[in-house]
PDB file of N, CA and C in Angstrom:
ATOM      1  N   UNK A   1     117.532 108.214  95.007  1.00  0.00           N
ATOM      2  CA  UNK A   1     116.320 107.424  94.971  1.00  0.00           C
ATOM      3  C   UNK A   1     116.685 105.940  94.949  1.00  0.00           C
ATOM      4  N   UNK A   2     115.749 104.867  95.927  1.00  0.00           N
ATOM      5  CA  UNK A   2     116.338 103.820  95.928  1.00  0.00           C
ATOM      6  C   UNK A   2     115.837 103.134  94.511  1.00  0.00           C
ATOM      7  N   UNK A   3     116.662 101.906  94.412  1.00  0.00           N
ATOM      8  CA  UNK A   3     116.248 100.984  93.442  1.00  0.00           C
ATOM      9  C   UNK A   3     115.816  99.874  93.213  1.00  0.00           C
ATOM     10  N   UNK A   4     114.985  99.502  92.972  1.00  0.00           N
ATOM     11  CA  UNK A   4     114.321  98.128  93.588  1.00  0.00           C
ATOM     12  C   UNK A   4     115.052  96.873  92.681  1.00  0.00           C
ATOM     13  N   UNK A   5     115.233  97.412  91.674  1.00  0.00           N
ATOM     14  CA  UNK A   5     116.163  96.412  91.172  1.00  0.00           C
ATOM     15  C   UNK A   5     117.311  95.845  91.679  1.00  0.00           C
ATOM     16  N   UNK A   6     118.024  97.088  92.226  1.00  0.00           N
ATOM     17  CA  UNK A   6     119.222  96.562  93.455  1.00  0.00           C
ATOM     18  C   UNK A   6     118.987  96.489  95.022  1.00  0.00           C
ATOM     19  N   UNK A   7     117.541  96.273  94.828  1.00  0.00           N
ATOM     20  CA  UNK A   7     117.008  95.813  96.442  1.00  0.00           C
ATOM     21  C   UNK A   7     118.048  94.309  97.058  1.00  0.00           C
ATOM     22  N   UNK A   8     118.185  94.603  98.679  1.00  0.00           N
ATOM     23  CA  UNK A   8     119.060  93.740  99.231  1.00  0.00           C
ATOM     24  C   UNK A   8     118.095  92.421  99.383  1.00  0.00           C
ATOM     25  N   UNK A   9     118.709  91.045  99.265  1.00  0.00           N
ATOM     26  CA  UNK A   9     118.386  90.367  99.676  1.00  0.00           C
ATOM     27  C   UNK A   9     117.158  89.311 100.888  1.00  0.00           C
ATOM     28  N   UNK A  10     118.345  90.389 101.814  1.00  0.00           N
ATOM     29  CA  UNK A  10     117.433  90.112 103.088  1.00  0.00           C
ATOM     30  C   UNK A  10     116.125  90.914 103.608  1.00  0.00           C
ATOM     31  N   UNK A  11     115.678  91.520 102.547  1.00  0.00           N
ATOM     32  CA  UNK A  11     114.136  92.684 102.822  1.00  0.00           C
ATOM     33  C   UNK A  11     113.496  91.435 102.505  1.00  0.00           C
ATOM     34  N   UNK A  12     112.460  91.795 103.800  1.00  0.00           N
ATOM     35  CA  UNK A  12     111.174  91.420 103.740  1.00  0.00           C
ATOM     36  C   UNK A  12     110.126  91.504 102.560  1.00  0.00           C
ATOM     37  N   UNK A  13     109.513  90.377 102.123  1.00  0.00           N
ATOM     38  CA  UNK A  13     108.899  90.299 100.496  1.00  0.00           C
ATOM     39  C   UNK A  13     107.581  91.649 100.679  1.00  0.00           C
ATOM     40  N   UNK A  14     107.640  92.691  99.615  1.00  0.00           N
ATOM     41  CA  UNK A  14     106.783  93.520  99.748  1.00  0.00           C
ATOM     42  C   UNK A  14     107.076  94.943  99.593  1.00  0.00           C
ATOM     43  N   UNK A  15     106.335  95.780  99.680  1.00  0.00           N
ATOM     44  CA  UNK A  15     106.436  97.210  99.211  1.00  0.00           C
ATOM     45  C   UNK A  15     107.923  97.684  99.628  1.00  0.00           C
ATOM     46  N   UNK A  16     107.773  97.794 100.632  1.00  0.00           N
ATOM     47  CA  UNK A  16     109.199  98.232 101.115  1.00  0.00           C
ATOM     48  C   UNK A  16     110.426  97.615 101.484  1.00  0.00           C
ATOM     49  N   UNK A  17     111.885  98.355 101.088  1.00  0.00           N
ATOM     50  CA  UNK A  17     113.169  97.934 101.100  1.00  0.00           C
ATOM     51  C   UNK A  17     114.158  98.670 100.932  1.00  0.00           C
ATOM     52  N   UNK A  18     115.278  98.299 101.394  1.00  0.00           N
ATOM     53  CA  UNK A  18     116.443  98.947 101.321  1.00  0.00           C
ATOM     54  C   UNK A  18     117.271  98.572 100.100  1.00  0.00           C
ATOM     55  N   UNK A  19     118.255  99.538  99.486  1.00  0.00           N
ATOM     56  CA  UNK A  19     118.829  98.867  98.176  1.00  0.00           C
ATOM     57  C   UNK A  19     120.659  98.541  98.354  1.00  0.00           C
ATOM     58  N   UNK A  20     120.972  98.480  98.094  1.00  0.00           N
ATOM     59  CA  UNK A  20     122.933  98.359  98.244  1.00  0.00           C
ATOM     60  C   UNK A  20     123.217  99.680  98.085  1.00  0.00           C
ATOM     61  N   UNK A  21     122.706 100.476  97.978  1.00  0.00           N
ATOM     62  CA  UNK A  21     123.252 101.711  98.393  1.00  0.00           C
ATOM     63  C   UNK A  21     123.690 102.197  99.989  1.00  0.00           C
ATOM     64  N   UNK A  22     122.801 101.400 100.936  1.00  0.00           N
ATOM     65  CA  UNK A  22     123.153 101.834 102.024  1.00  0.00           C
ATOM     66  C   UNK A  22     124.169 101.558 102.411  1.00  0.00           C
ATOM     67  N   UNK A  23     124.565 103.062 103.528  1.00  0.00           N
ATOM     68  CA  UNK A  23     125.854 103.203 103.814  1.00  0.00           C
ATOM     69  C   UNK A  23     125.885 102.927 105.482  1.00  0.00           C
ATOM     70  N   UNK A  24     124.907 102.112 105.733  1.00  0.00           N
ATOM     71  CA  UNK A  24     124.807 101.651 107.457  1.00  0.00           C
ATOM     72  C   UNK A  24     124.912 102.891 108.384  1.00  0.00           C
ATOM     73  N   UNK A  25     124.314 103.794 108.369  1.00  0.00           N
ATOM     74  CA  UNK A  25     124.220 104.664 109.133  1.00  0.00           C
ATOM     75  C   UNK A  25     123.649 104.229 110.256  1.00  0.00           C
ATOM     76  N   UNK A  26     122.476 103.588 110.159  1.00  0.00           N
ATOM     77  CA  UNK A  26     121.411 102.866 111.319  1.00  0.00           C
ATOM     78  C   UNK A  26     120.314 104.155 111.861  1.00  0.00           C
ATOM     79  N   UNK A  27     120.435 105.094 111.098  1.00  0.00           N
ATOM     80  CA  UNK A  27     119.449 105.908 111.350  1.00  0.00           C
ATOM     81  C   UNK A  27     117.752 105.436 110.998  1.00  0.00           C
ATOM     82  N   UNK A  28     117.160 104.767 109.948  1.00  0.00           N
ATOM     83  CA  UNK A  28     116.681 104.239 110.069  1.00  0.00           C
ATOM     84  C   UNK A  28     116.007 102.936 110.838  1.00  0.00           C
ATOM     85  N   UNK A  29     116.816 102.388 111.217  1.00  0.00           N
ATOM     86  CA  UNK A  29     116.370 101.214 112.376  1.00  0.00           C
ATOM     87  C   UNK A  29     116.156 102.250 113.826  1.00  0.00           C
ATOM     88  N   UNK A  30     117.253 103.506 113.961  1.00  0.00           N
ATOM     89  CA  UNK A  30     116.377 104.083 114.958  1.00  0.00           C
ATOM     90  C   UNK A  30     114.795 104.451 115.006  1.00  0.00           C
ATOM     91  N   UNK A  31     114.896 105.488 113.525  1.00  0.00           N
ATOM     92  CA  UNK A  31     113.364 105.848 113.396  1.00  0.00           C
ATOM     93  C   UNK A  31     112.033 104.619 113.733  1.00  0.00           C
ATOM     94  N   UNK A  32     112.748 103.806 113.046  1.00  0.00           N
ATOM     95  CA  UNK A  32     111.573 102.677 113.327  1.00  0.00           C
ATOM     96  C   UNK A  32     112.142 101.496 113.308  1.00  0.00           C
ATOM     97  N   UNK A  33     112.469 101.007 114.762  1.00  0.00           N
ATOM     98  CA  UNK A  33     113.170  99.714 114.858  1.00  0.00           C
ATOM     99  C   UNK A  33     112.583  98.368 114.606  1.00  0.00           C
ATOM    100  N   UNK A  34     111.048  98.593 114.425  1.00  0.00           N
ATOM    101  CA  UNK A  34     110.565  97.389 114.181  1.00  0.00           C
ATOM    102  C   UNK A  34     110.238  96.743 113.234  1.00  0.00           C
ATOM    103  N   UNK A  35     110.581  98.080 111.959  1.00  0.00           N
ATOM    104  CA  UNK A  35     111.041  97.665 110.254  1.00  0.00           C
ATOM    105  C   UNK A  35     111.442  97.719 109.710  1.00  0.00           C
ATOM    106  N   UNK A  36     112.972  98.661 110.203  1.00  0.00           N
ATOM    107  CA  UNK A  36     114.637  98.011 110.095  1.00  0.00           C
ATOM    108  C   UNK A  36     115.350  97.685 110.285  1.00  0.00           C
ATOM    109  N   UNK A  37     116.256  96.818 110.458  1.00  0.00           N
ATOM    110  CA  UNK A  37     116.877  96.409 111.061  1.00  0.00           C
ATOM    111  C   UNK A  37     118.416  96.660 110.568  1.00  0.00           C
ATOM    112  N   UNK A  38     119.570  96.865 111.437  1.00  0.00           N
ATOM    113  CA  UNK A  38     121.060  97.042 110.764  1.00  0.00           C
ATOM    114  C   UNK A  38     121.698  95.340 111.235  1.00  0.00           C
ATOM    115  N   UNK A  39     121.770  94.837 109.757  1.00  0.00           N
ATOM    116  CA  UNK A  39     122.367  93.602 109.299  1.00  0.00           C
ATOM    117  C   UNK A  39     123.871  93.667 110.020  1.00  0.00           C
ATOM    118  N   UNK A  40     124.545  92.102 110.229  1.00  0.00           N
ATOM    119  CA  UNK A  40     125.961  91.863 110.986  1.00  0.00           C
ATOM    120  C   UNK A  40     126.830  92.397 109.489  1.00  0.00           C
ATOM    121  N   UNK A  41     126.452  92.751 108.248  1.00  0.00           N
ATOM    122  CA  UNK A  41     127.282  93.199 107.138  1.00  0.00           C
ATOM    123  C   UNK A  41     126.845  94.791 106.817  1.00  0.00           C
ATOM    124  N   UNK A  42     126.562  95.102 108.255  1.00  0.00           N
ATOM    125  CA  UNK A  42     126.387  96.737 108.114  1.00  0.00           C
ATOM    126  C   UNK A  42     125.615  97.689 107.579  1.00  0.00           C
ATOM    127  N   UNK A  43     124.721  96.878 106.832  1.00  0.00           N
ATOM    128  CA  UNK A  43     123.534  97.635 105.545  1.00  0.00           C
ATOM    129  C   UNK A  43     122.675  97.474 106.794  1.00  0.00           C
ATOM    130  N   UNK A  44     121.258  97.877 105.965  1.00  0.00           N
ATOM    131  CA  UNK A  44     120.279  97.974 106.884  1.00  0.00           C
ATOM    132  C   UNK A  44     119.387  97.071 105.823  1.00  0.00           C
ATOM    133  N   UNK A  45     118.092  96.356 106.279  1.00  0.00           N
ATOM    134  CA  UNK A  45     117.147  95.905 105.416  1.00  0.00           C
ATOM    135  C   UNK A  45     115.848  95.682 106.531  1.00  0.00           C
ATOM    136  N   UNK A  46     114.679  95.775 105.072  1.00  0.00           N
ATOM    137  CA  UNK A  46     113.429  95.745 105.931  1.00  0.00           C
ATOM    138  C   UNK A  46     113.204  94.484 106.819  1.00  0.00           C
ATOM    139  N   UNK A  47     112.867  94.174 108.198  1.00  0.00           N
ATOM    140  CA  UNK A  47     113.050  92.839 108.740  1.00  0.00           C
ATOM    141  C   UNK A  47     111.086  92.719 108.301  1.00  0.00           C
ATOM    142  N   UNK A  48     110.471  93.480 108.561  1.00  0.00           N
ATOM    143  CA  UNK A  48     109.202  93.221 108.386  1.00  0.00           C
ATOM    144  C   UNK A  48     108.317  94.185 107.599  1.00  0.00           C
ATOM    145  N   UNK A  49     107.327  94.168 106.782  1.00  0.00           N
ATOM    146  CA  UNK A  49     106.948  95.493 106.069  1.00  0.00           C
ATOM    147  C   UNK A  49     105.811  96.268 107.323  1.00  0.00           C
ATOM    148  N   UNK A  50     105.743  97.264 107.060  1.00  0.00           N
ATOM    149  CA  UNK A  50     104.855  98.354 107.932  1.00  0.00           C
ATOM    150  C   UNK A  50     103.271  97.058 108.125  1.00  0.00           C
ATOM    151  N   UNK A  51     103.055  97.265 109.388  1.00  0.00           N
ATOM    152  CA  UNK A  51     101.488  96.910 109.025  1.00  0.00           C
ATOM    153  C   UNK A  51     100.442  97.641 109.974  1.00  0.00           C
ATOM    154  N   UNK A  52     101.032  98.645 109.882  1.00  0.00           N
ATOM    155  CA  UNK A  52      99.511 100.190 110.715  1.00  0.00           C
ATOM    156  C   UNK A  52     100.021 101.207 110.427  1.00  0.00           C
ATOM    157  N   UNK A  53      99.043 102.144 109.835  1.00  0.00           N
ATOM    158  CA  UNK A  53      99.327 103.726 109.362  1.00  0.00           C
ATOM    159  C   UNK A  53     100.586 103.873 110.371  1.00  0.00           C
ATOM    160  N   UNK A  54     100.717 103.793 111.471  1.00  0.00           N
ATOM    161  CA  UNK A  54     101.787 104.858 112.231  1.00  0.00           C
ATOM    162  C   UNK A  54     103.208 104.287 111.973  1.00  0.00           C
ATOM    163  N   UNK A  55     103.206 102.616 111.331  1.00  0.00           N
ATOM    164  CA  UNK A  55     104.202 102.235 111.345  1.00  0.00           C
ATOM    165  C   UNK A  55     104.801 102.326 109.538  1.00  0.00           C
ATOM    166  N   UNK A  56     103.445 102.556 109.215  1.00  0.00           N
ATOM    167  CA  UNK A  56     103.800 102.934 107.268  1.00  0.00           C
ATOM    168  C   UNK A  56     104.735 104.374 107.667  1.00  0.00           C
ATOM    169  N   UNK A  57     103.920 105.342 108.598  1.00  0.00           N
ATOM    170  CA  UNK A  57     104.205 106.629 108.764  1.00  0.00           C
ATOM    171  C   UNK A  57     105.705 106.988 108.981  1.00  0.00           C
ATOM    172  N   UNK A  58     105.938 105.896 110.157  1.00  0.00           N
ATOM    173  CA  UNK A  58     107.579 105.584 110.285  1.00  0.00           C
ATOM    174  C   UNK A  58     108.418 105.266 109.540  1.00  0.00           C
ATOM    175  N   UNK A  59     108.465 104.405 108.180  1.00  0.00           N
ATOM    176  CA  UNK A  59     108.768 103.786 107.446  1.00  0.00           C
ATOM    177  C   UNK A  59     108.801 105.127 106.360  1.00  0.00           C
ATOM    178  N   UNK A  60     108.085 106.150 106.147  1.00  0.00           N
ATOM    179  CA  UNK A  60     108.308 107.105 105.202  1.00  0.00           C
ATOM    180  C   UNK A  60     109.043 107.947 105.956  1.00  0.00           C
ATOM    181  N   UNK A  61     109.193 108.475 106.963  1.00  0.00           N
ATOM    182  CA  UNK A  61     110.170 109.252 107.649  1.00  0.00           C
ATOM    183  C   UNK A  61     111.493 108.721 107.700  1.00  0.00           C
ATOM    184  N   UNK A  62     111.399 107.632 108.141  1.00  0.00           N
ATOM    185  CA  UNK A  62     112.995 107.157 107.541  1.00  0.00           C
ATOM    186  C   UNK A  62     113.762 107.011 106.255  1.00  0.00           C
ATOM    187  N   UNK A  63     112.372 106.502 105.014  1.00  0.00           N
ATOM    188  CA  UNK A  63     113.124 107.136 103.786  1.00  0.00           C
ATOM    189  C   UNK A  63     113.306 108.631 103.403  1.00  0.00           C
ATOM    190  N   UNK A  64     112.402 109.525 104.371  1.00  0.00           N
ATOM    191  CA  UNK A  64     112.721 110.765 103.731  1.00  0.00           C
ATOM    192  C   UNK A  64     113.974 111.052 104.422  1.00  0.00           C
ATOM    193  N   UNK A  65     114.389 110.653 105.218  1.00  0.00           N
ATOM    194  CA  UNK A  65     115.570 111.100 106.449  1.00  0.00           C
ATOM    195  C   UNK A  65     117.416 110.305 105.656  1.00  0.00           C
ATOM    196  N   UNK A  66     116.806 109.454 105.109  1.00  0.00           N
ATOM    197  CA  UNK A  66     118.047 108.539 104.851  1.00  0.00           C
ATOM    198  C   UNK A  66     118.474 109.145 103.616  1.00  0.00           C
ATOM    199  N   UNK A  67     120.135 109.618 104.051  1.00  0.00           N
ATOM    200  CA  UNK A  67     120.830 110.399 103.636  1.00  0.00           C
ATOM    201  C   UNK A  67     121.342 109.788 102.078  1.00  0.00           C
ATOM    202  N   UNK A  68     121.956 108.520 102.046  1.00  0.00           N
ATOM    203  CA  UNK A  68     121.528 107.727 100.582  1.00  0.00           C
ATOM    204  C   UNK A  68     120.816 107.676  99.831  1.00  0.00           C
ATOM    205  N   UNK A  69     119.916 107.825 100.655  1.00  0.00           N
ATOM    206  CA  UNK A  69     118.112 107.665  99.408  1.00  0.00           C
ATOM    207  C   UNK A  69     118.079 106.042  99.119  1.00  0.00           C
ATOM    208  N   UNK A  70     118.161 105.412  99.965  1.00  0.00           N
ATOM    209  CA  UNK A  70     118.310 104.024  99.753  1.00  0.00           C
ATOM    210  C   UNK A  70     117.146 103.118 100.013  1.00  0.00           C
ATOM    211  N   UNK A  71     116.453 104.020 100.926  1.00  0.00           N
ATOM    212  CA  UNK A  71     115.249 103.211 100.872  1.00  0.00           C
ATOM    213  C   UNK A  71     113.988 103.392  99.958  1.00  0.00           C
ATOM    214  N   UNK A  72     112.797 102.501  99.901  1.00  0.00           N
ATOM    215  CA  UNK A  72     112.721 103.198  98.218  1.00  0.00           C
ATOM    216  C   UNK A  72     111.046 101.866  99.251  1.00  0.00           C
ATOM    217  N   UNK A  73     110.146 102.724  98.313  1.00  0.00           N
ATOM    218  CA  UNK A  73     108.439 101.937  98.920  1.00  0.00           C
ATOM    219  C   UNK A  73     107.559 101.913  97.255  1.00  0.00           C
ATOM    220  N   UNK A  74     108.612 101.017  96.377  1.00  0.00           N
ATOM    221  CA  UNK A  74     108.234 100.894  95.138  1.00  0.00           C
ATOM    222  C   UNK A  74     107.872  99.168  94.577  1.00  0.00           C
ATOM    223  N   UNK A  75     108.427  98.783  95.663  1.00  0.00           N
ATOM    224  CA  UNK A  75     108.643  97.251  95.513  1.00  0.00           C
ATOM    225  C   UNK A  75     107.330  96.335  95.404  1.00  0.00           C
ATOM    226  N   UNK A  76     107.738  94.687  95.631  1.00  0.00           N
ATOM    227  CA  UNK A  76     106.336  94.119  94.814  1.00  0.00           C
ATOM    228  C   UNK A  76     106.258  93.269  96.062  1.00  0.00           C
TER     229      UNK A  76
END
């Protein structure tokens, strides 16, 4: 489960984010490339938060998919 306390830096301010757990798989930026992005230091972080059901929808399929559990839709 991710942690918002050890949320990365570079996420976008808002519900959703990636934490230092990720292990740069980039499976997520596949699922939904337009609200993750894989950073030049190999993690992944939110570049923008979801803003339409299909793209929230995307955004939960990739945390259920991400093998870390790193992404986490607890944030402020």
């Amino acid at each position: 489960m991710a942690d918002k306390s050890n949320r990365l830096p570079q996420n976008a301010k808002g519900k959703w984010y990636v934490d230092a757990s990720c292990i740069g798989c980039g499976l997520c930026s596949v699922t939904a490339p337009d609200i993750f992005i894989l950073g030049d230091d190999g993690q992944a972080y939110v570049a923008r938060q979801p803003q339409t059901e299909e793209e929230n929808e995307l955004a939960i399929q990739a945390m259920n998919d991400c093998s870390a559990q790193s992404i986490g839709d607890d944030g402020e």
